[in-house]
PDB file of N, CA and C in Angstrom:
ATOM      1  N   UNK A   1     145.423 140.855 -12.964  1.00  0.00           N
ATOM      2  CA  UNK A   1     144.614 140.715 -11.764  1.00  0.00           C
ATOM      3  C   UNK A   1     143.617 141.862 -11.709  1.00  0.00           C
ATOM      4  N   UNK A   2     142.313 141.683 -11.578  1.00  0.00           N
ATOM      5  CA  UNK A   2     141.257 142.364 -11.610  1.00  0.00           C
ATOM      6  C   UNK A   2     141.159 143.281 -10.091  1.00  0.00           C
ATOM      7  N   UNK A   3     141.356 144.336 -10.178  1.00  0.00           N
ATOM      8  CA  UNK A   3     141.402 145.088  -8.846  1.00  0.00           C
ATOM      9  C   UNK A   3     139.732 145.937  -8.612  1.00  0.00           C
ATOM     10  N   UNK A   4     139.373 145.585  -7.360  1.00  0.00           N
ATOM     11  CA  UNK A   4     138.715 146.511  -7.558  1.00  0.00           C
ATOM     12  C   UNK A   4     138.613 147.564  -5.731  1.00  0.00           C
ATOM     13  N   UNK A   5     137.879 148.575  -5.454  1.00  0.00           N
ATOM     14  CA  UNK A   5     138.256 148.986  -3.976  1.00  0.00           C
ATOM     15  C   UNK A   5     137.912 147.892  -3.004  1.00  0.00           C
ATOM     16  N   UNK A   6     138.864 148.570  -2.263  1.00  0.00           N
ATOM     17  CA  UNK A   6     139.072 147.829  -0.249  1.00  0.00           C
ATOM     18  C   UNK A   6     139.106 146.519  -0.477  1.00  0.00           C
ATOM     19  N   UNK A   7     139.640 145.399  -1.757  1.00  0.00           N
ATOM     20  CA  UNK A   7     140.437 144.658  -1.875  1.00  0.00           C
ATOM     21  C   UNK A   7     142.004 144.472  -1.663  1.00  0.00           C
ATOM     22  N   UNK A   8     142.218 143.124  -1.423  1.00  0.00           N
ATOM     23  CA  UNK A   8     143.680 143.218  -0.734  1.00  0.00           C
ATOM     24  C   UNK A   8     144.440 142.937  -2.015  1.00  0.00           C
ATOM     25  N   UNK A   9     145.315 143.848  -2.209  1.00  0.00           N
ATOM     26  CA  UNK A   9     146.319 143.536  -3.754  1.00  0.00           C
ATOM     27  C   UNK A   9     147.698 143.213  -2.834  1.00  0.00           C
ATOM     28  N   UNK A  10     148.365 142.249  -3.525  1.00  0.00           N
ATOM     29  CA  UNK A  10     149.549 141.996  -3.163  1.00  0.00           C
ATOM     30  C   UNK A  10     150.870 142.808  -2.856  1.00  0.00           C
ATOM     31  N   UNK A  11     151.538 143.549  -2.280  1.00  0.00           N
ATOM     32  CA  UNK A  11     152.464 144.480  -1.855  1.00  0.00           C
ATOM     33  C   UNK A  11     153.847 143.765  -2.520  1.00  0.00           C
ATOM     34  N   UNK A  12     154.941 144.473  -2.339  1.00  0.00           N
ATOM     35  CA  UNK A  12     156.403 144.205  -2.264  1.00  0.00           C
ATOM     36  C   UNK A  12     156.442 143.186  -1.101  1.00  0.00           C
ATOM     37  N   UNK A  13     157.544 142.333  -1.349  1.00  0.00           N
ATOM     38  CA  UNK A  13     157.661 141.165  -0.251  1.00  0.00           C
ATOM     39  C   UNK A  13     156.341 140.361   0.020  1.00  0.00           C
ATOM     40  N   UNK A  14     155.816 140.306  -0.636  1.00  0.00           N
ATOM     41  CA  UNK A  14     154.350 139.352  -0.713  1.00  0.00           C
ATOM     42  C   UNK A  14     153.504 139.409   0.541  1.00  0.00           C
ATOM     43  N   UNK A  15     153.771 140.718   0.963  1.00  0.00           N
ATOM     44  CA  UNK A  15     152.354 140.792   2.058  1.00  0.00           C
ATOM     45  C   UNK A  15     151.399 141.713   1.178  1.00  0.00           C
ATOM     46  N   UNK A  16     150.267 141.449   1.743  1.00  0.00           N
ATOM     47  CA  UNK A  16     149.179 141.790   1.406  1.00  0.00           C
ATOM     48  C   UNK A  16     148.577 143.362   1.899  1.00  0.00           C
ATOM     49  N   UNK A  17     148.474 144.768   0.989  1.00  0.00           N
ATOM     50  CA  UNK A  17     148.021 145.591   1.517  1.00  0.00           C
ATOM     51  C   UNK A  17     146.630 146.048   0.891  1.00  0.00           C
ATOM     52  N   UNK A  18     146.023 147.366   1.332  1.00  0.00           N
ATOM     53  CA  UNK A  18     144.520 147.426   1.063  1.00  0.00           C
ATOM     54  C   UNK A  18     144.334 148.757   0.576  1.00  0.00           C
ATOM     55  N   UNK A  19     144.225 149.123  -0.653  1.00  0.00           N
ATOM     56  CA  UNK A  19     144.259 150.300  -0.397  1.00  0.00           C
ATOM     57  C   UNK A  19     142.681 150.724  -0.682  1.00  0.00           C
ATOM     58  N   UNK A  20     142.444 152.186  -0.522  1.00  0.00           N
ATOM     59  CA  UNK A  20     141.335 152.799   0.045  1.00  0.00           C
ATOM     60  C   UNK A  20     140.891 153.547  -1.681  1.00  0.00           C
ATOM     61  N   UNK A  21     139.593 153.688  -1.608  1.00  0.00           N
ATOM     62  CA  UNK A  21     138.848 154.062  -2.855  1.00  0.00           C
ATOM     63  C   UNK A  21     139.434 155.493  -3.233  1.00  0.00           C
ATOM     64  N   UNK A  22     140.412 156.470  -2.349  1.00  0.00           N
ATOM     65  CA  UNK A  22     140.882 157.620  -2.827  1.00  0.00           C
ATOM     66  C   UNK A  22     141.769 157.231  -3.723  1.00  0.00           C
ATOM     67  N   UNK A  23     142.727 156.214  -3.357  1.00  0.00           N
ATOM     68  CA  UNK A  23     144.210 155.802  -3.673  1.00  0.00           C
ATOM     69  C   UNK A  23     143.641 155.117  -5.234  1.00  0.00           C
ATOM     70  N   UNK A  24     142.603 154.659  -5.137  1.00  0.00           N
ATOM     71  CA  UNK A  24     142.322 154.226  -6.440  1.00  0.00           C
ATOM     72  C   UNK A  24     140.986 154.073  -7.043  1.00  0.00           C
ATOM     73  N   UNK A  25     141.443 155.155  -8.860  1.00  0.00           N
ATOM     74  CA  UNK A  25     140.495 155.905  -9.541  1.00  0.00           C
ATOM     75  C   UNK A  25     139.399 154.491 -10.297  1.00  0.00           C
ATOM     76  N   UNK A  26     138.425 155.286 -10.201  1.00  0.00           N
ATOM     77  CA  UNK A  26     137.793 154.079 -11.101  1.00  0.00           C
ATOM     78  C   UNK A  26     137.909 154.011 -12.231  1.00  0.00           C
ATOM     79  N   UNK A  27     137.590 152.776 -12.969  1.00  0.00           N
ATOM     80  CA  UNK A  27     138.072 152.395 -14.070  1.00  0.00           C
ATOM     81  C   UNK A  27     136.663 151.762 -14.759  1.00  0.00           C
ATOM     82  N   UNK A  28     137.122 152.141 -16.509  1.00  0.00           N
ATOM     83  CA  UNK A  28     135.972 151.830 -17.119  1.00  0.00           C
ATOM     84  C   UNK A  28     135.849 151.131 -18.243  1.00  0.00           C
ATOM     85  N   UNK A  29     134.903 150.127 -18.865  1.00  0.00           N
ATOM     86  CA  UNK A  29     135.153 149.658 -20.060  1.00  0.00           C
ATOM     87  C   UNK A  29     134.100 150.403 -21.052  1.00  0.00           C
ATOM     88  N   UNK A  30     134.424 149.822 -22.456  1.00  0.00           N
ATOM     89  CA  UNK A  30     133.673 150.338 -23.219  1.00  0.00           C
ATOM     90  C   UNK A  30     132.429 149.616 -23.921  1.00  0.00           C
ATOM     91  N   UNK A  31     131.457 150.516 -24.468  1.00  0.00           N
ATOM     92  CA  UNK A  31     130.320 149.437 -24.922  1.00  0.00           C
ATOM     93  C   UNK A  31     129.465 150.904 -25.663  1.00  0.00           C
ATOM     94  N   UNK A  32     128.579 150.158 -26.809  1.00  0.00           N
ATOM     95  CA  UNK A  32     127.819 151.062 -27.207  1.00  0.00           C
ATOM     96  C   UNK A  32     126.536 150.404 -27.382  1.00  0.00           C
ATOM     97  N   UNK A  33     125.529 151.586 -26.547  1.00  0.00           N
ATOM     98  CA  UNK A  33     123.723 151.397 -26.427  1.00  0.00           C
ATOM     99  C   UNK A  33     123.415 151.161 -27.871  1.00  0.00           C
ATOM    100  N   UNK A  34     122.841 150.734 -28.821  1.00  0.00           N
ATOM    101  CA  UNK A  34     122.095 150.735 -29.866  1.00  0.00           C
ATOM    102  C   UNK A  34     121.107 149.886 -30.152  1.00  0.00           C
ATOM    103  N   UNK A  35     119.859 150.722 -30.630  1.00  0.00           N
ATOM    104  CA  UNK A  35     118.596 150.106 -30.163  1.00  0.00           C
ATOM    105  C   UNK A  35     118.034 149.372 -29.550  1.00  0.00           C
ATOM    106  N   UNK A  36     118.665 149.632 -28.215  1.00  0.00           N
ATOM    107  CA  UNK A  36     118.026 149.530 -26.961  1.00  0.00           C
ATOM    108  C   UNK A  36     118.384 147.887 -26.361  1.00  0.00           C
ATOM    109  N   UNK A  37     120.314 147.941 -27.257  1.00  0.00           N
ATOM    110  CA  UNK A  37     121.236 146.889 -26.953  1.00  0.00           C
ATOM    111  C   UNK A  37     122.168 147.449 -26.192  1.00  0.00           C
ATOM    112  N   UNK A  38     122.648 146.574 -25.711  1.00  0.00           N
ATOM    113  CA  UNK A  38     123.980 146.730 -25.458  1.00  0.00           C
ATOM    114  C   UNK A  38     125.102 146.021 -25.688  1.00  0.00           C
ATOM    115  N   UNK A  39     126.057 146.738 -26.971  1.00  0.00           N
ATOM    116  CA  UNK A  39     126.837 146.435 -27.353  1.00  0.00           C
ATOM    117  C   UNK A  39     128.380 146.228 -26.896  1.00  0.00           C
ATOM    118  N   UNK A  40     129.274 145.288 -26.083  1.00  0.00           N
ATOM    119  CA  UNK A  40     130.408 145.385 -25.732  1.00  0.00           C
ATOM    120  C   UNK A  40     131.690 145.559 -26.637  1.00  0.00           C
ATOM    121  N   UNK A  41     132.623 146.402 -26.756  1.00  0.00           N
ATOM    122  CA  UNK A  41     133.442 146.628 -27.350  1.00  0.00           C
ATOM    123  C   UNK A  41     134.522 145.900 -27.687  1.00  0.00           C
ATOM    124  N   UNK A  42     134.796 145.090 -26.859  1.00  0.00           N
ATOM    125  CA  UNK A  42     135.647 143.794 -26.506  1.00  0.00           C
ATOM    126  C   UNK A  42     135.180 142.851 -27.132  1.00  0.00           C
ATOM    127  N   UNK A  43     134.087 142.781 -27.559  1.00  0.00           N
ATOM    128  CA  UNK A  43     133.382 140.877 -27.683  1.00  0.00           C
ATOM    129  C   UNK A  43     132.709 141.080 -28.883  1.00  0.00           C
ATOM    130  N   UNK A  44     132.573 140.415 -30.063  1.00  0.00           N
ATOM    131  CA  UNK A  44     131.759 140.212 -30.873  1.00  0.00           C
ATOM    132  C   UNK A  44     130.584 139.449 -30.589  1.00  0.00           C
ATOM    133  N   UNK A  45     129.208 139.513 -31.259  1.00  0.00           N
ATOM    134  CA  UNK A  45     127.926 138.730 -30.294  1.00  0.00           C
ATOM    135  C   UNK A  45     128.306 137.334 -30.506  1.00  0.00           C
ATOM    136  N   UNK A  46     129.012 136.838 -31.055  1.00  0.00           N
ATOM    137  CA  UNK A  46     129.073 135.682 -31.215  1.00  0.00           C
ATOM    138  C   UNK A  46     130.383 134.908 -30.269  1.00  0.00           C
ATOM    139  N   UNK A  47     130.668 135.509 -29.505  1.00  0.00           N
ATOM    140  CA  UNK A  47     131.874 135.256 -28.756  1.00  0.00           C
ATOM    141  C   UNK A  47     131.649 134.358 -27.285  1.00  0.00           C
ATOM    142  N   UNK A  48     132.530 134.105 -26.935  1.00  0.00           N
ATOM    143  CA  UNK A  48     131.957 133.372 -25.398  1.00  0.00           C
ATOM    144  C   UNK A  48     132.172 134.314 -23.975  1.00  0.00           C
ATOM    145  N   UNK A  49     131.655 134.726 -23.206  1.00  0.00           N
ATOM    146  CA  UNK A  49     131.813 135.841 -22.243  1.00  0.00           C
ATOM    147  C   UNK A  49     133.698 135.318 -21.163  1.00  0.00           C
ATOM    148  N   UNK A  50     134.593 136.099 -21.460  1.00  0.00           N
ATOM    149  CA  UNK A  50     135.385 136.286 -21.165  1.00  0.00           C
ATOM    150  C   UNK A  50     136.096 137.333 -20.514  1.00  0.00           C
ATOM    151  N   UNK A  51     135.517 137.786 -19.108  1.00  0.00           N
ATOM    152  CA  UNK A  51     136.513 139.264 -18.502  1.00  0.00           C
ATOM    153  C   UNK A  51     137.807 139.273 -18.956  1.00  0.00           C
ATOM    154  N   UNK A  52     138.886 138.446 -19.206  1.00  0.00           N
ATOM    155  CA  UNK A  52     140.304 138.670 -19.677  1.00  0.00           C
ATOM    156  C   UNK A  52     140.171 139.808 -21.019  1.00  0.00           C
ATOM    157  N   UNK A  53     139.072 139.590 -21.712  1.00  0.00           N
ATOM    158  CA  UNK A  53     139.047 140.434 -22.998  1.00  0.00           C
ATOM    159  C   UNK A  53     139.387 141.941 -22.437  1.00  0.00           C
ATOM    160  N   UNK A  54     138.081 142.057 -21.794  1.00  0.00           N
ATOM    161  CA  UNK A  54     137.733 143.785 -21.227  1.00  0.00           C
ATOM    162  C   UNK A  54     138.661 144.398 -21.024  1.00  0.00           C
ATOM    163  N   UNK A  55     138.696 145.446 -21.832  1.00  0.00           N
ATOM    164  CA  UNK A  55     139.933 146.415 -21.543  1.00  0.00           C
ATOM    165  C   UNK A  55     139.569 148.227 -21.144  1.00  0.00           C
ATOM    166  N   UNK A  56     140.510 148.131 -19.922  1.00  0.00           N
ATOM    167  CA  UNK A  56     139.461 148.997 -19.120  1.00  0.00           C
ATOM    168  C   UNK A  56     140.266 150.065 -19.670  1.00  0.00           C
ATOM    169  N   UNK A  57     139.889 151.591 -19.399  1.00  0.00           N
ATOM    170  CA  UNK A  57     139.676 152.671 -19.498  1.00  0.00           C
ATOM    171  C   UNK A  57     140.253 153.392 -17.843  1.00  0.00           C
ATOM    172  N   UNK A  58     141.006 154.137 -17.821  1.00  0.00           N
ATOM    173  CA  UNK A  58     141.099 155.156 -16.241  1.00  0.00           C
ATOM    174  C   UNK A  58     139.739 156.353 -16.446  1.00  0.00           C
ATOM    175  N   UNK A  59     139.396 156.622 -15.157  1.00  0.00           N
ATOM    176  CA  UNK A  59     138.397 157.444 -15.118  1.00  0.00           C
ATOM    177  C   UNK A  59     138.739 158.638 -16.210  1.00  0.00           C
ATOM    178  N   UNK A  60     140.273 159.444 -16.169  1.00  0.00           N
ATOM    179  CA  UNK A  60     140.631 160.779 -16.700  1.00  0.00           C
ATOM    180  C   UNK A  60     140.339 160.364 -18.208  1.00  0.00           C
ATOM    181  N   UNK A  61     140.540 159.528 -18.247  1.00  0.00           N
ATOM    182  CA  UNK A  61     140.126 158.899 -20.439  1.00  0.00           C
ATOM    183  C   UNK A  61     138.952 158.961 -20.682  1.00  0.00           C
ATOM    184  N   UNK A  62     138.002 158.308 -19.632  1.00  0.00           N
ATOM    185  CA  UNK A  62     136.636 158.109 -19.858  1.00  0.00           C
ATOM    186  C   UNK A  62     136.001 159.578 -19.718  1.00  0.00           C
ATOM    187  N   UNK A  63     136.297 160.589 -18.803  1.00  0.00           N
ATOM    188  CA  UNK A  63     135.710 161.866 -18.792  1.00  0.00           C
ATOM    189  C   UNK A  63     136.506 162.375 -19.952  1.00  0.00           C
ATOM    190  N   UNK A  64     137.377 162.767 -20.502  1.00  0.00           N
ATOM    191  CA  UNK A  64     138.099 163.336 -21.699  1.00  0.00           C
ATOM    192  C   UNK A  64     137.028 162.489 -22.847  1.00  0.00           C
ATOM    193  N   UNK A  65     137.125 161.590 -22.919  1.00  0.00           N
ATOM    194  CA  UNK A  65     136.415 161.018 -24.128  1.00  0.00           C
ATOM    195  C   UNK A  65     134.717 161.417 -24.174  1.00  0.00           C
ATOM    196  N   UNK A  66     134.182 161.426 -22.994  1.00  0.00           N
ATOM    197  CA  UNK A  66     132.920 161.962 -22.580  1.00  0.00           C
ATOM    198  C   UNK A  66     132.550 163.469 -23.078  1.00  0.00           C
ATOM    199  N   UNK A  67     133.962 164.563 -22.846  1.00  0.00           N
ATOM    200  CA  UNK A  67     133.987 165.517 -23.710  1.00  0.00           C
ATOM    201  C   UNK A  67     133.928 165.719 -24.855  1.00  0.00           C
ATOM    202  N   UNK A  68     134.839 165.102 -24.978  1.00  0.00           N
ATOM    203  CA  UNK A  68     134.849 165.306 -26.378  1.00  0.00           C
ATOM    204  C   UNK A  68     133.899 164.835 -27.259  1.00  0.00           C
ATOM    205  N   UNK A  69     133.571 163.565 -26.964  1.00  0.00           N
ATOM    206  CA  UNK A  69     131.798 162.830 -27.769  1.00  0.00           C
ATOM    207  C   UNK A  69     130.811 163.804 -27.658  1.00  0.00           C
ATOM    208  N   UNK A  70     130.551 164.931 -26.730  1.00  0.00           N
ATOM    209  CA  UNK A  70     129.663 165.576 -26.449  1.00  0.00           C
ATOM    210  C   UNK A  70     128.308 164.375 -25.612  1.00  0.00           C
ATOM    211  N   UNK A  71     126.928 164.667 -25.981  1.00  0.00           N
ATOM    212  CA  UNK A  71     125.850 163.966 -25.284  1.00  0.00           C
ATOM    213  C   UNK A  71     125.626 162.477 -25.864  1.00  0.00           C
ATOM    214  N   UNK A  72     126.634 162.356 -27.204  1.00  0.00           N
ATOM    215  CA  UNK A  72     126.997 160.747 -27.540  1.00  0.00           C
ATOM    216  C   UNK A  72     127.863 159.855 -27.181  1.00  0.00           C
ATOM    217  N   UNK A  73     128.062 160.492 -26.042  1.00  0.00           N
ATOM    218  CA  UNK A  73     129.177 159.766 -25.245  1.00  0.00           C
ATOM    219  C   UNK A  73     128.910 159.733 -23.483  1.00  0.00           C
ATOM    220  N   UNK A  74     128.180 158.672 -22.818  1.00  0.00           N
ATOM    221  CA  UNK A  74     128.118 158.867 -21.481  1.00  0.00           C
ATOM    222  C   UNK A  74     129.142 158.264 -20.334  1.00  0.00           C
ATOM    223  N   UNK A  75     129.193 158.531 -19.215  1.00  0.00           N
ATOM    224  CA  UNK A  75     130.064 157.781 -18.407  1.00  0.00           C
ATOM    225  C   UNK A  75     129.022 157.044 -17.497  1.00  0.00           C
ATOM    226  N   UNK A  76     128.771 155.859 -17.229  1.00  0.00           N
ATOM    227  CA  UNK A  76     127.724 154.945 -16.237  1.00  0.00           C
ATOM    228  C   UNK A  76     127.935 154.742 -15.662  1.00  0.00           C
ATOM    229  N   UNK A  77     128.052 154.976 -14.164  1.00  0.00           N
ATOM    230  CA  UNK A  77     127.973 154.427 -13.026  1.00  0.00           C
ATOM    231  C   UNK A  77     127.275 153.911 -12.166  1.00  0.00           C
ATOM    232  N   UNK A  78     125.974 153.786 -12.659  1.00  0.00           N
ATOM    233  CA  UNK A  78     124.895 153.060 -11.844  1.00  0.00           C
ATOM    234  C   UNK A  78     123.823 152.431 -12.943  1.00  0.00           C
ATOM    235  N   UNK A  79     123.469 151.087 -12.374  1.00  0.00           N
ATOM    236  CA  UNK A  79     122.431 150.511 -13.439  1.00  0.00           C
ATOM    237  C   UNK A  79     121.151 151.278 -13.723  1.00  0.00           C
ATOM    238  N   UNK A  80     120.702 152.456 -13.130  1.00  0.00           N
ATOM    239  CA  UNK A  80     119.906 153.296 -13.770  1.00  0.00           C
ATOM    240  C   UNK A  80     120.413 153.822 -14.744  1.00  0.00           C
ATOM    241  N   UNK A  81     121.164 154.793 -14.960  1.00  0.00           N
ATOM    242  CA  UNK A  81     122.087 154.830 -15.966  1.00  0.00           C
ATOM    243  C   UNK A  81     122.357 154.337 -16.893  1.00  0.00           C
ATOM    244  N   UNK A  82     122.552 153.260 -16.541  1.00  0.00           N
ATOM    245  CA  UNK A  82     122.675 152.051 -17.638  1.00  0.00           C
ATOM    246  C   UNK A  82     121.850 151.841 -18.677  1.00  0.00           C
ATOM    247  N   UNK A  83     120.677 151.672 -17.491  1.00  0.00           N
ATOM    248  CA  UNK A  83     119.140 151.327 -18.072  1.00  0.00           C
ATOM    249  C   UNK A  83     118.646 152.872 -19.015  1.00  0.00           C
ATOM    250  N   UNK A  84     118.724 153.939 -19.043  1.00  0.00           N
ATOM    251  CA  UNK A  84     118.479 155.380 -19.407  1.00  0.00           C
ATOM    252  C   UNK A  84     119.723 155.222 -20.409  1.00  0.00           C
ATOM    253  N   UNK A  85     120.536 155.206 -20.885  1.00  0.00           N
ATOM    254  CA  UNK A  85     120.979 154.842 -22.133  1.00  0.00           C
ATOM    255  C   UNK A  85     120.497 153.965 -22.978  1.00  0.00           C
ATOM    256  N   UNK A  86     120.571 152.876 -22.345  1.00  0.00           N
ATOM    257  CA  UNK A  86     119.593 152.114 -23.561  1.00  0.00           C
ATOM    258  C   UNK A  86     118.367 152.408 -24.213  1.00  0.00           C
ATOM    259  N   UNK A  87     117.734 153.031 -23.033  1.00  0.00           N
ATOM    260  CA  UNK A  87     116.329 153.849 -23.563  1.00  0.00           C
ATOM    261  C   UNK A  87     116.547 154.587 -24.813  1.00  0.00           C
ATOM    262  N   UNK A  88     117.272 155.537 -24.236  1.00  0.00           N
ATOM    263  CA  UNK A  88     117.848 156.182 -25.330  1.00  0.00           C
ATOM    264  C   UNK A  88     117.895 156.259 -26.742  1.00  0.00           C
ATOM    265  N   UNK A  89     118.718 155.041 -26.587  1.00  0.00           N
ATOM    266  CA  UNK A  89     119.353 154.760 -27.738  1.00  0.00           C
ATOM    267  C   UNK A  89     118.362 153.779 -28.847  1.00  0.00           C
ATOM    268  N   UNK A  90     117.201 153.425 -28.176  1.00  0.00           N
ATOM    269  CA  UNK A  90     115.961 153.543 -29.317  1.00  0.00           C
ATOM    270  C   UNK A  90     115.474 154.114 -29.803  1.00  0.00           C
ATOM    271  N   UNK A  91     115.250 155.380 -29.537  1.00  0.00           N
ATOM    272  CA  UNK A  91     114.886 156.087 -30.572  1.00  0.00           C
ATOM    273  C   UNK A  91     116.101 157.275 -31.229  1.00  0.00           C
ATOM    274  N   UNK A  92     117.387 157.173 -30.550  1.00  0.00           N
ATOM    275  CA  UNK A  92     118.270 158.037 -31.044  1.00  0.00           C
ATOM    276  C   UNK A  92     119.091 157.201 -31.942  1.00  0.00           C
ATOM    277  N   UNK A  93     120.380 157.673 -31.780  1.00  0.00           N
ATOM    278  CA  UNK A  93     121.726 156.684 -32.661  1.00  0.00           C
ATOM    279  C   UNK A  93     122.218 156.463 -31.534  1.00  0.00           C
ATOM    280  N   UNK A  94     123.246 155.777 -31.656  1.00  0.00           N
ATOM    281  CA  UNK A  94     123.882 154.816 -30.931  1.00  0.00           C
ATOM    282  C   UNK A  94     124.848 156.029 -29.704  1.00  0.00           C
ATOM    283  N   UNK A  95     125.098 155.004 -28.745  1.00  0.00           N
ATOM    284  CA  UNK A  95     125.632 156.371 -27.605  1.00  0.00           C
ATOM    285  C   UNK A  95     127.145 155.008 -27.213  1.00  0.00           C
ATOM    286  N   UNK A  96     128.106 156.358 -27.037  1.00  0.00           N
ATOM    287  CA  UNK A  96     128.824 155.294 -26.641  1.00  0.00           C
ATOM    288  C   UNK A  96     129.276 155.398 -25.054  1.00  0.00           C
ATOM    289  N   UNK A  97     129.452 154.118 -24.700  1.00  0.00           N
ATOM    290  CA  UNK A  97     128.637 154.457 -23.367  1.00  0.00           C
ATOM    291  C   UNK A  97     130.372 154.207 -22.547  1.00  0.00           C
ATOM    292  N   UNK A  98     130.715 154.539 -21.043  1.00  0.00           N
ATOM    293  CA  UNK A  98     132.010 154.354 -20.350  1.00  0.00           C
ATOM    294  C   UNK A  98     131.515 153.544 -19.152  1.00  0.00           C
ATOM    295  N   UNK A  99     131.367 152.770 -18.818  1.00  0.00           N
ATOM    296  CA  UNK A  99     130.559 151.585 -18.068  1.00  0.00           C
ATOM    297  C   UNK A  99     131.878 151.690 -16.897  1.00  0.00           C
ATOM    298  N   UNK A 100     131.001 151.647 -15.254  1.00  0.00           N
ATOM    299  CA  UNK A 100     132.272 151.473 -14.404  1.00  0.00           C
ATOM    300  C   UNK A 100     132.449 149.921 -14.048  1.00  0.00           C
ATOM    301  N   UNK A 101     133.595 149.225 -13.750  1.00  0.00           N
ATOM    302  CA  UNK A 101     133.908 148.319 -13.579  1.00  0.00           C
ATOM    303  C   UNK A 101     133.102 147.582 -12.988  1.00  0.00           C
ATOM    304  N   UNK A 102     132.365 148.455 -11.940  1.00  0.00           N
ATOM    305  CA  UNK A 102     131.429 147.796 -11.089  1.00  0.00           C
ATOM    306  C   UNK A 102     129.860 147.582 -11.354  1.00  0.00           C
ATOM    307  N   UNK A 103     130.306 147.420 -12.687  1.00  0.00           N
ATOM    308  CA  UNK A 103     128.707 147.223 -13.076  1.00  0.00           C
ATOM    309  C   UNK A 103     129.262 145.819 -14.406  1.00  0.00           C
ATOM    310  N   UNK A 104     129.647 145.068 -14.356  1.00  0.00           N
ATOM    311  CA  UNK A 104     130.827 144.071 -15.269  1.00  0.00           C
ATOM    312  C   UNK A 104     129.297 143.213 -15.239  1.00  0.00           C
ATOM    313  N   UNK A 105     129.166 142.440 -13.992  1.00  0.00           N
ATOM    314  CA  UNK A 105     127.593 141.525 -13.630  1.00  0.00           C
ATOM    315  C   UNK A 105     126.936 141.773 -14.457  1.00  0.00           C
ATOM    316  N   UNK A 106     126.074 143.343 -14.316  1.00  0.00           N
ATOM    317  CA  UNK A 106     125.263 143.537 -14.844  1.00  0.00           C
ATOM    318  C   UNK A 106     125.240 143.833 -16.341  1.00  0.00           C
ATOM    319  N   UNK A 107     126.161 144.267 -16.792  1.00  0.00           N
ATOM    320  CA  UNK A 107     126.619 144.635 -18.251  1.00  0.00           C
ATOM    321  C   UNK A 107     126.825 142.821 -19.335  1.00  0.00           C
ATOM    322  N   UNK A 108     127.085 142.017 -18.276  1.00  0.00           N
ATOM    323  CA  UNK A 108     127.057 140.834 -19.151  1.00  0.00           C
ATOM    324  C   UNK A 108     125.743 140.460 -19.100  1.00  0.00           C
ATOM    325  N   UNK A 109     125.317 140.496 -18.250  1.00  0.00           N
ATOM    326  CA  UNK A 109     123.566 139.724 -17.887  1.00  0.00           C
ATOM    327  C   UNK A 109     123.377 140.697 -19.526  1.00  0.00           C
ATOM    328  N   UNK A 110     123.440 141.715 -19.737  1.00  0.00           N
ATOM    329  CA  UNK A 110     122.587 142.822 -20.647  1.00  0.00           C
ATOM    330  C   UNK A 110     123.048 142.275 -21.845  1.00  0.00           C
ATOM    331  N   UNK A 111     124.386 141.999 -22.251  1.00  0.00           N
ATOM    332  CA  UNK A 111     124.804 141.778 -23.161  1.00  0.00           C
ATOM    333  C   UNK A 111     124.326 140.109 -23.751  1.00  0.00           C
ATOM    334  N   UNK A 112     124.105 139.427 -22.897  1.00  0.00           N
ATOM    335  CA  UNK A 112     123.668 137.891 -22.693  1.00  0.00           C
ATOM    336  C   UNK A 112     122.686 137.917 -23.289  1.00  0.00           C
ATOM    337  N   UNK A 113     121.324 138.978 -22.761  1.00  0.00           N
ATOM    338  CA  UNK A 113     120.004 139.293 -23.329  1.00  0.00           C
ATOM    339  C   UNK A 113     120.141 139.673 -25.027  1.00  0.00           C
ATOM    340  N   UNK A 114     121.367 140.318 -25.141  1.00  0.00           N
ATOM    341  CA  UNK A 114     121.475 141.003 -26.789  1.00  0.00           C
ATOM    342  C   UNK A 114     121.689 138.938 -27.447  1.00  0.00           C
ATOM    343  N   UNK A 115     122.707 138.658 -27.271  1.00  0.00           N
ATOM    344  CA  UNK A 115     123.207 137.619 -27.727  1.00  0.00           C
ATOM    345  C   UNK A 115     121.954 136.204 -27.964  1.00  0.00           C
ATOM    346  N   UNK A 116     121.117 136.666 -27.003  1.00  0.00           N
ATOM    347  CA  UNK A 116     119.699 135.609 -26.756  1.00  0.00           C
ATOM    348  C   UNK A 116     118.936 136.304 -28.077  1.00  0.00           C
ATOM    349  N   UNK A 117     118.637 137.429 -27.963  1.00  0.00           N
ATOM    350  CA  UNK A 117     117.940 138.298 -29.518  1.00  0.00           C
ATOM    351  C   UNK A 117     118.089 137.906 -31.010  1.00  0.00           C
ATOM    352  N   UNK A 118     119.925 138.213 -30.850  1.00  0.00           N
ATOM    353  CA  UNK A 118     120.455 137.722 -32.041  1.00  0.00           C
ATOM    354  C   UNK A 118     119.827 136.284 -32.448  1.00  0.00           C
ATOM    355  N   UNK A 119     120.570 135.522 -31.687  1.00  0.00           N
ATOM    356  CA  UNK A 119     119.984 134.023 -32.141  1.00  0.00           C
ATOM    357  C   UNK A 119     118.604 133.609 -32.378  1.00  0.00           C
ATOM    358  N   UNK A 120     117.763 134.149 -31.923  1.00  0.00           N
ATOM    359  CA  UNK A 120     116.032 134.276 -32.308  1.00  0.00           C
ATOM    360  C   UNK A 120     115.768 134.492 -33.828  1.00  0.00           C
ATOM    361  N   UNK A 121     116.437 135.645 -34.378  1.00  0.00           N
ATOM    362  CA  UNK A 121     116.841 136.053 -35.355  1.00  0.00           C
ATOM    363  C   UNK A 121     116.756 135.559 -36.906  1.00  0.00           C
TER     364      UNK A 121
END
């Protein structure tokens, strides 16, 4: 079940509780910018768009991994962001990017656009 904040997740005894954006960290998937794509980690381009694939990341992994990659490794939380990696990553090498959950919409629309490229091809 796909959680995301101030959604109601199911409790003990099947009532329904809510918890609050402190109680829960954000979460991230993976994908890498390259030339001015965006590549999902989960999906090959030839695949059919499936959220069950996506396998998320806790925030403390995605900043540890962010370290350690140094400036080839970003964490995204906003579609500017998003958009400023890809830039990027045209004229650099590839960045690997920590995408927050809440950008899933927009990260397929992007990835949709790669998959439209390919097939031109």
């Amino acid at each position: 079940m796909r959680q995301s904040r101030g959604q109601a997740h199911p409790a003990p005894g099947g009532k329904k509780s809510v918890r609050r954006s402190s109680e829960l960290a954000d979460r991230f998937f993976k994908a890498t910018a390259l030339a001015g794509e965006l590549h999902l980690t989960d999906f090959n381009y030839w695949d059919e768009w499936d959220p069950a694939k996506v396998t998320y990341r806790d925030e403390a992994e995605a900043s540890w991994l962010k370290r350690m990659g140094g400036n080839e490794h970003r964490v995204i939380r906003t579609t500017v962001e998003l958009e400023a990696a890809l830039g990027d990553s045209v004229s650099a090498r590839g960045l690997q990017l920590y995408i927050a959950d809440g950008l899933l919409d927009e990260a397929r629309r992007l990835w949709e656009r790669m998959k439209q490229g390919r097939k031109r091809r």
